[in-house]
PDB file of N, CA and C in Angstrom:
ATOM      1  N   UNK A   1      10.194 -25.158  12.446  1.00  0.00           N
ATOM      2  CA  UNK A   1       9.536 -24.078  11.729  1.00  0.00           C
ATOM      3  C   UNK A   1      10.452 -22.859  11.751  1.00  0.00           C
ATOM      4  N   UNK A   2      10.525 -22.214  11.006  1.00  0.00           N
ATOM      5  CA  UNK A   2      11.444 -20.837  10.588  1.00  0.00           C
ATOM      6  C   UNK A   2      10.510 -19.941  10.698  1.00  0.00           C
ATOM      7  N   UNK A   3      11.393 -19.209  11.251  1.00  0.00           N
ATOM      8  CA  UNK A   3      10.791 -17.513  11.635  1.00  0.00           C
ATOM      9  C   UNK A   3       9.954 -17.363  10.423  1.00  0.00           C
ATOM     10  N   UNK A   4       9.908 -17.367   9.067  1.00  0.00           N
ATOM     11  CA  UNK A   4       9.093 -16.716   7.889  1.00  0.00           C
ATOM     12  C   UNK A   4       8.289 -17.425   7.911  1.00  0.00           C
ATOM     13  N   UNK A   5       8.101 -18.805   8.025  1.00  0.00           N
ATOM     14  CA  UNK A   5       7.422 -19.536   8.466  1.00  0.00           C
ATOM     15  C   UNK A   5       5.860 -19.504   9.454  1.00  0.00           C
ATOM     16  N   UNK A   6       6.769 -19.337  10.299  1.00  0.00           N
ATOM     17  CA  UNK A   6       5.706 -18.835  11.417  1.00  0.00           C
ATOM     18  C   UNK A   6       5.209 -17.374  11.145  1.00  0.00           C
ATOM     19  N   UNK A   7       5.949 -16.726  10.829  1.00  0.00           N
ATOM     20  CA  UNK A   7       5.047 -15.430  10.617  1.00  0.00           C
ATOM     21  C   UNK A   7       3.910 -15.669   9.229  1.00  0.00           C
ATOM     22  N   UNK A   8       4.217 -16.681   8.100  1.00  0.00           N
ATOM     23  CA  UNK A   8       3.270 -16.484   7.075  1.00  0.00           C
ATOM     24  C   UNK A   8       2.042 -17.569   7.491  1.00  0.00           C
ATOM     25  N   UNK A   9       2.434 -18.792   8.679  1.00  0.00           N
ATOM     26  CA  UNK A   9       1.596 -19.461   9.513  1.00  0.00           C
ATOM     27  C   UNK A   9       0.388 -18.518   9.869  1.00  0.00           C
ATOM     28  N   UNK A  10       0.725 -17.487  10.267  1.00  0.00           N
ATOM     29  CA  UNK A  10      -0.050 -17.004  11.427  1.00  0.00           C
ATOM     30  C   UNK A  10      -1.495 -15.784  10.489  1.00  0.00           C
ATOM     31  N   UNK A  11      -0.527 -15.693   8.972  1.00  0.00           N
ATOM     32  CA  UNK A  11      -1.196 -14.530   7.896  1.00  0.00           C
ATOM     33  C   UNK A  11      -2.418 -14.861   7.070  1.00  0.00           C
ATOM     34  N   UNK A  12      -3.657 -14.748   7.996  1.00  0.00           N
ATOM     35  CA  UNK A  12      -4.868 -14.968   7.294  1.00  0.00           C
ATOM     36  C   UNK A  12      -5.177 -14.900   5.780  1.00  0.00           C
ATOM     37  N   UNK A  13      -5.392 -15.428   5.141  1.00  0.00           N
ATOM     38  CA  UNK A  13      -6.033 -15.811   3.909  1.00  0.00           C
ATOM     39  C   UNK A  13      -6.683 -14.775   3.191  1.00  0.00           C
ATOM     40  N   UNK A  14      -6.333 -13.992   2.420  1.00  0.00           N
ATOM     41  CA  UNK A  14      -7.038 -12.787   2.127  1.00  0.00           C
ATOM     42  C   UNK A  14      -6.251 -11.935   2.741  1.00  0.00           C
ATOM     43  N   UNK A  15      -5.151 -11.422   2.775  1.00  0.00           N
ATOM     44  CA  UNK A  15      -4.648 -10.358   3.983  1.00  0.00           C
ATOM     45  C   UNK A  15      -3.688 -10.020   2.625  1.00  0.00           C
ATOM     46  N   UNK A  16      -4.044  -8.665   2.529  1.00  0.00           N
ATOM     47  CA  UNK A  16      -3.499  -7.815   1.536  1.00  0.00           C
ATOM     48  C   UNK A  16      -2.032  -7.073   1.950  1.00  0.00           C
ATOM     49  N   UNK A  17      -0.962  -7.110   1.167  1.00  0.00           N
ATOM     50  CA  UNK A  17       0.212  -6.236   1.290  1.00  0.00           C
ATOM     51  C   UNK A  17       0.340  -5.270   0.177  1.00  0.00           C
ATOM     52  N   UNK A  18       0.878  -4.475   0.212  1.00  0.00           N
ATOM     53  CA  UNK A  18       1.520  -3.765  -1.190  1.00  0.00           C
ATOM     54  C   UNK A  18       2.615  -4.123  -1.639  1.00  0.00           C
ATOM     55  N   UNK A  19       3.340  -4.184  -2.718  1.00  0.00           N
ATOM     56  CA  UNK A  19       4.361  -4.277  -3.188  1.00  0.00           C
ATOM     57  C   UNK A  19       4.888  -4.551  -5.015  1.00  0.00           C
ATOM     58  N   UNK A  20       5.721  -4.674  -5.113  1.00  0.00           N
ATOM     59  CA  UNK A  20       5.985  -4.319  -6.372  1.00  0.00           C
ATOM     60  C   UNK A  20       5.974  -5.550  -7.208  1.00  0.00           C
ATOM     61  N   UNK A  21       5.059  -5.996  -8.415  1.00  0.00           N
ATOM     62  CA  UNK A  21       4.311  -6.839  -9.000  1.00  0.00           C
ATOM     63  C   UNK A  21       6.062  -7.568 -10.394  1.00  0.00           C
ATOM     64  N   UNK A  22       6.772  -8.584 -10.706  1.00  0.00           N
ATOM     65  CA  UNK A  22       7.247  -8.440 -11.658  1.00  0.00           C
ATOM     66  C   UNK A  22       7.028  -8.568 -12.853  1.00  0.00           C
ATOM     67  N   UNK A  23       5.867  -9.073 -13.011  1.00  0.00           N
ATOM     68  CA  UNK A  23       5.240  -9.600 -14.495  1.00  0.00           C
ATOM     69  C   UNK A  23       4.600  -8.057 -15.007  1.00  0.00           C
ATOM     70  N   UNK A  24       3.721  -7.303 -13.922  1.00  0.00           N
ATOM     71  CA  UNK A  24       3.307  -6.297 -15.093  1.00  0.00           C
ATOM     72  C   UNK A  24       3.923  -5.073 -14.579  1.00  0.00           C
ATOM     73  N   UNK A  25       4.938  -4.644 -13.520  1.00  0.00           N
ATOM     74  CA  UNK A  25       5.357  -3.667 -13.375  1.00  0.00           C
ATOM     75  C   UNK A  25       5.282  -2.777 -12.530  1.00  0.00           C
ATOM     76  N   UNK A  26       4.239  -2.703 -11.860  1.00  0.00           N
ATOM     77  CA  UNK A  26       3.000  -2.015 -11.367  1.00  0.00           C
ATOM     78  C   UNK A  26       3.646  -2.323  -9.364  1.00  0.00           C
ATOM     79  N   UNK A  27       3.565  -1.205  -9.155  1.00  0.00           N
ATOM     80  CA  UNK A  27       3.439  -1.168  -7.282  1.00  0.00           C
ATOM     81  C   UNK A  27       1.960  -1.722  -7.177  1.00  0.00           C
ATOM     82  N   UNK A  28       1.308  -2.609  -6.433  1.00  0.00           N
ATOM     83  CA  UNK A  28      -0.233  -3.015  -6.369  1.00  0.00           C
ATOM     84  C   UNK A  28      -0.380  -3.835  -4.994  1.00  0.00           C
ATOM     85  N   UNK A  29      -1.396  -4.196  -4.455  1.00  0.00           N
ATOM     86  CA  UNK A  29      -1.983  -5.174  -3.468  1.00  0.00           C
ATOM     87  C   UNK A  29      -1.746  -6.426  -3.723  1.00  0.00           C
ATOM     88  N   UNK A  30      -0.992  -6.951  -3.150  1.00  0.00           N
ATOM     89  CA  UNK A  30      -0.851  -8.336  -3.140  1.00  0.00           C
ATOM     90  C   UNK A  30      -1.763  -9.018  -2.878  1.00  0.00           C
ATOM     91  N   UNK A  31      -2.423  -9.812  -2.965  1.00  0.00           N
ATOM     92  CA  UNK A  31      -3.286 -10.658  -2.005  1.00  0.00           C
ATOM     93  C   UNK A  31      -3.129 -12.604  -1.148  1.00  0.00           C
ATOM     94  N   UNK A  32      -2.979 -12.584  -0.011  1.00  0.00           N
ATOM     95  CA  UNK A  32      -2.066 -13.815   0.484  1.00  0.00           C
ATOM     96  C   UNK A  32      -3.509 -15.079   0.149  1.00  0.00           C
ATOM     97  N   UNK A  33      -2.670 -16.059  -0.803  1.00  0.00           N
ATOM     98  CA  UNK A  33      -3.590 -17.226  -0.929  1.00  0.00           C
ATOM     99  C   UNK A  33      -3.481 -18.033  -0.096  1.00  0.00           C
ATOM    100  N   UNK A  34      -2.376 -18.427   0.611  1.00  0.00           N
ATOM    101  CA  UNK A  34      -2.222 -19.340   1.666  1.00  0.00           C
ATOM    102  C   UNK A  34      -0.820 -20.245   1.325  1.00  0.00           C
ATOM    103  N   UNK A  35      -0.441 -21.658   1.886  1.00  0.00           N
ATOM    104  CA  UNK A  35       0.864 -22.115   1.794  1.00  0.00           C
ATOM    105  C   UNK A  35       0.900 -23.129   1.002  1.00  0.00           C
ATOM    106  N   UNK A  36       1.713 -23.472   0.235  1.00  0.00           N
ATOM    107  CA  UNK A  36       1.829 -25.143  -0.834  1.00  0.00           C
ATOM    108  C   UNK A  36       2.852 -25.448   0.006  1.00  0.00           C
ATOM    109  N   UNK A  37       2.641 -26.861   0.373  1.00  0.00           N
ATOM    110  CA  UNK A  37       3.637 -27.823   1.184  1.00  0.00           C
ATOM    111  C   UNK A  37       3.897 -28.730   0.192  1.00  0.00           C
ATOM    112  N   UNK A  38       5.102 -28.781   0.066  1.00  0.00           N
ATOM    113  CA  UNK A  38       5.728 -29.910  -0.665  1.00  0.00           C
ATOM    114  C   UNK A  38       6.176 -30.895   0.227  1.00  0.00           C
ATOM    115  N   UNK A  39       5.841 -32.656  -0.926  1.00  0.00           N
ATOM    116  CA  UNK A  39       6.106 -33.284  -0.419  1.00  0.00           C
ATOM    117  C   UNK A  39       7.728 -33.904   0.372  1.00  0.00           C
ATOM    118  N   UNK A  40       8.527 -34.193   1.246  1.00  0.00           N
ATOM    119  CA  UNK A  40       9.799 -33.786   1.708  1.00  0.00           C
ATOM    120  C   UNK A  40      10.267 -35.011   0.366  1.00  0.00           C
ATOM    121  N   UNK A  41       9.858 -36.249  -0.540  1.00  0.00           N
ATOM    122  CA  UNK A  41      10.773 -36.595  -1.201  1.00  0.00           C
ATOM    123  C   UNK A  41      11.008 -35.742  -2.229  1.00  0.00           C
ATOM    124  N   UNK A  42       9.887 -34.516  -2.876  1.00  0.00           N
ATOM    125  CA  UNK A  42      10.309 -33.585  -3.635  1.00  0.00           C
ATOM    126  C   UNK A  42      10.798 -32.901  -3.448  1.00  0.00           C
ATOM    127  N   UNK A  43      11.036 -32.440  -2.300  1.00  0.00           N
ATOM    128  CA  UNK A  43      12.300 -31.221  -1.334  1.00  0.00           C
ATOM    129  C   UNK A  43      13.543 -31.774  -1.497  1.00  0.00           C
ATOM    130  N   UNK A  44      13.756 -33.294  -1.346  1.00  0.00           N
ATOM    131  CA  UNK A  44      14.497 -33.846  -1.304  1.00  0.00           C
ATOM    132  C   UNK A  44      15.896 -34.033  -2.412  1.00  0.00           C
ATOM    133  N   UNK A  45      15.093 -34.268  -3.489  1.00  0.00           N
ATOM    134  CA  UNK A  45      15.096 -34.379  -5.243  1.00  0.00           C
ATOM    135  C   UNK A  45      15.664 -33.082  -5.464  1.00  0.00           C
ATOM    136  N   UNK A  46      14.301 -31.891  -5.310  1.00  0.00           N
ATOM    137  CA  UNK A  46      14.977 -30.635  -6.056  1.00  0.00           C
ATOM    138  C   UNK A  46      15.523 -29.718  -5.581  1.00  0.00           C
ATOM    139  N   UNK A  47      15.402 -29.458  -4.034  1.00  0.00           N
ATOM    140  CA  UNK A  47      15.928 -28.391  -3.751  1.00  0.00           C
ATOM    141  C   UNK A  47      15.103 -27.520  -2.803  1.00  0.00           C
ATOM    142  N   UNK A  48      13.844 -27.623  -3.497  1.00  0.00           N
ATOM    143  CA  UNK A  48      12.530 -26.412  -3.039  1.00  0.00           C
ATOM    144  C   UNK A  48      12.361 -25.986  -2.013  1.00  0.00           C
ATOM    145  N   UNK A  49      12.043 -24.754  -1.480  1.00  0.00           N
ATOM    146  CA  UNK A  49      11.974 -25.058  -0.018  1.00  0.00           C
ATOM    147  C   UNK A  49      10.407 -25.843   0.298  1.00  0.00           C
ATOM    148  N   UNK A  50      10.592 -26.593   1.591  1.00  0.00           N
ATOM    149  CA  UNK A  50       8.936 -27.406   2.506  1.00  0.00           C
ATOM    150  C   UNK A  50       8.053 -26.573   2.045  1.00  0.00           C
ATOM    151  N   UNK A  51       8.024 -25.384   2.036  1.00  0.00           N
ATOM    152  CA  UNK A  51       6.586 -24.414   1.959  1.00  0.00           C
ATOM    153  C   UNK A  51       6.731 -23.523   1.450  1.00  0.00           C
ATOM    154  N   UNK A  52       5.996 -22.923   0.547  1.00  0.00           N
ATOM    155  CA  UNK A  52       5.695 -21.848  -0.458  1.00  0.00           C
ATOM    156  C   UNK A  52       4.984 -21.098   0.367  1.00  0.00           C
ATOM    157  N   UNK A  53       4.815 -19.450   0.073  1.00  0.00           N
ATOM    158  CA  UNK A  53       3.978 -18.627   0.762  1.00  0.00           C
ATOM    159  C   UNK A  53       3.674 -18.286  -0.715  1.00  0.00           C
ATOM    160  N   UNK A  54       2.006 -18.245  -1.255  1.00  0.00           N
ATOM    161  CA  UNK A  54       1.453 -17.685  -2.122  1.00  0.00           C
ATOM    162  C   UNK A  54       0.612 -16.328  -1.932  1.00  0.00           C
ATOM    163  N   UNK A  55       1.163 -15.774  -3.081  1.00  0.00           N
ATOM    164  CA  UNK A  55       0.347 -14.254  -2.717  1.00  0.00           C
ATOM    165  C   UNK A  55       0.008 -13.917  -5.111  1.00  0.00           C
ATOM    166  N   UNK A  56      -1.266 -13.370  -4.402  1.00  0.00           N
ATOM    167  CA  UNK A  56      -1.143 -13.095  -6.277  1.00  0.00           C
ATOM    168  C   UNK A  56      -1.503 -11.282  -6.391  1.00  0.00           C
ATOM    169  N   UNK A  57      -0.806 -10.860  -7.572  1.00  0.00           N
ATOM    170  CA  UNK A  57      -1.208  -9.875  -8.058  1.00  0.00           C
ATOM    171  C   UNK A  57      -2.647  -9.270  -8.024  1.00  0.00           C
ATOM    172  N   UNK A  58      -2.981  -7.800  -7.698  1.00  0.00           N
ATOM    173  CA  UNK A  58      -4.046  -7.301  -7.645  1.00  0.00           C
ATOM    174  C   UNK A  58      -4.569  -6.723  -9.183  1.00  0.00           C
ATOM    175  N   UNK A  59      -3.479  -6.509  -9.706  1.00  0.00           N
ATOM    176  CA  UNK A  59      -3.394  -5.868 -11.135  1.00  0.00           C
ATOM    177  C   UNK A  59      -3.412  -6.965 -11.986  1.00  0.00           C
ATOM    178  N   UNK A  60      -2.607  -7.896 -11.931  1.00  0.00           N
ATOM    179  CA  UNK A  60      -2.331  -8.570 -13.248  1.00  0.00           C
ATOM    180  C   UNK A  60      -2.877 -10.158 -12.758  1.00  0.00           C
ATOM    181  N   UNK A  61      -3.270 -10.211 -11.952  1.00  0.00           N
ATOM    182  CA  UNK A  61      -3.461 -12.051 -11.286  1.00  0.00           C
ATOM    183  C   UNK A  61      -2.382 -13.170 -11.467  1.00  0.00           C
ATOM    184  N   UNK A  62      -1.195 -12.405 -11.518  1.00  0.00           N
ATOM    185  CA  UNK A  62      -0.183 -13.336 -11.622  1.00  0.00           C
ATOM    186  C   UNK A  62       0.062 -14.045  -9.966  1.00  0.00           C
ATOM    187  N   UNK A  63       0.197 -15.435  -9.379  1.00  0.00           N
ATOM    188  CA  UNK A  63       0.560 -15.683  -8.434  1.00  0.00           C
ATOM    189  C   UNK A  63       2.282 -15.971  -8.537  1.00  0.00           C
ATOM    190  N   UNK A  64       2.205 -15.617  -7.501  1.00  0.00           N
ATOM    191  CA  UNK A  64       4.059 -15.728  -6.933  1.00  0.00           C
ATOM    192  C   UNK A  64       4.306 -15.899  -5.398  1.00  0.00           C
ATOM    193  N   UNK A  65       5.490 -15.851  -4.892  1.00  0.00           N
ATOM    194  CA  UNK A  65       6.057 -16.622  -3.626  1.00  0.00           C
ATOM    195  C   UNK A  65       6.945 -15.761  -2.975  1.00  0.00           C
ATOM    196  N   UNK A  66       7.025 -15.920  -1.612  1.00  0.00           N
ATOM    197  CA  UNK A  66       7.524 -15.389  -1.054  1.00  0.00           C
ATOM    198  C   UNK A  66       9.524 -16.043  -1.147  1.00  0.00           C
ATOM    199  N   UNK A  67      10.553 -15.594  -1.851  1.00  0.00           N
ATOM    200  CA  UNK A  67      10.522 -14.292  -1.286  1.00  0.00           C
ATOM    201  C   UNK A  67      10.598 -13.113  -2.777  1.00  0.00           C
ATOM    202  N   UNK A  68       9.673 -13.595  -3.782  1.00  0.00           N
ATOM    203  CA  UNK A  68       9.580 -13.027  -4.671  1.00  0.00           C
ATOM    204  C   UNK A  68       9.116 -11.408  -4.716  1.00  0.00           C
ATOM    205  N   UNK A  69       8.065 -11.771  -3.680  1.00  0.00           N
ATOM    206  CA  UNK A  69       7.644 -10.508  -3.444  1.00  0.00           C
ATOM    207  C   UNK A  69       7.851  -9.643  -2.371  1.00  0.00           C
ATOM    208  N   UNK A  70       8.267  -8.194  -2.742  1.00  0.00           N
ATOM    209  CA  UNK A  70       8.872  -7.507  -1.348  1.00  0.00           C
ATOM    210  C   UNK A  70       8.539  -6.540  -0.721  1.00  0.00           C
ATOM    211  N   UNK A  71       7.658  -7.201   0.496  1.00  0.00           N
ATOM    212  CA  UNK A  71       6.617  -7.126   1.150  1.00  0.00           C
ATOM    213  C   UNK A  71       7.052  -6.170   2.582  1.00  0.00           C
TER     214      UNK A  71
END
């Protein structure tokens, strides 16, 4: 497990950040949805990293990933 890892392990469900949104522009509340685990033969194949950290827009409901957003 990787340090970002474990720290987004540990980041309750609903746990709001601020930061800057790219689809509509806007500084806003993030809100953390939780982790997508990919399967390791699709890690394998494309590249991806094991685990996504999802967080979506407060303004626009766009979801995005860590380290998209800068938190």
């Amino acid at each position: 497990m990787t340090r970002l890892q474990s720290h987004y392990e540990d980041t309750p469900v609903n746990d709001t950040r601020s930061g800057y949104c790219e689809s509509c522009g806007q500084e806003v509340e993030f809100t953390y949805l939780g982790a997508q685990r990919w399967p390791q033969r699709l890690v394998e194949l494309t590249g991806v990293p094991p685990v996504t950290y999802l967080w979506v827009c407060g303004c626009c409901s766009t979801t995005t990933s860590i380290p998209k957003v800068d938190l």
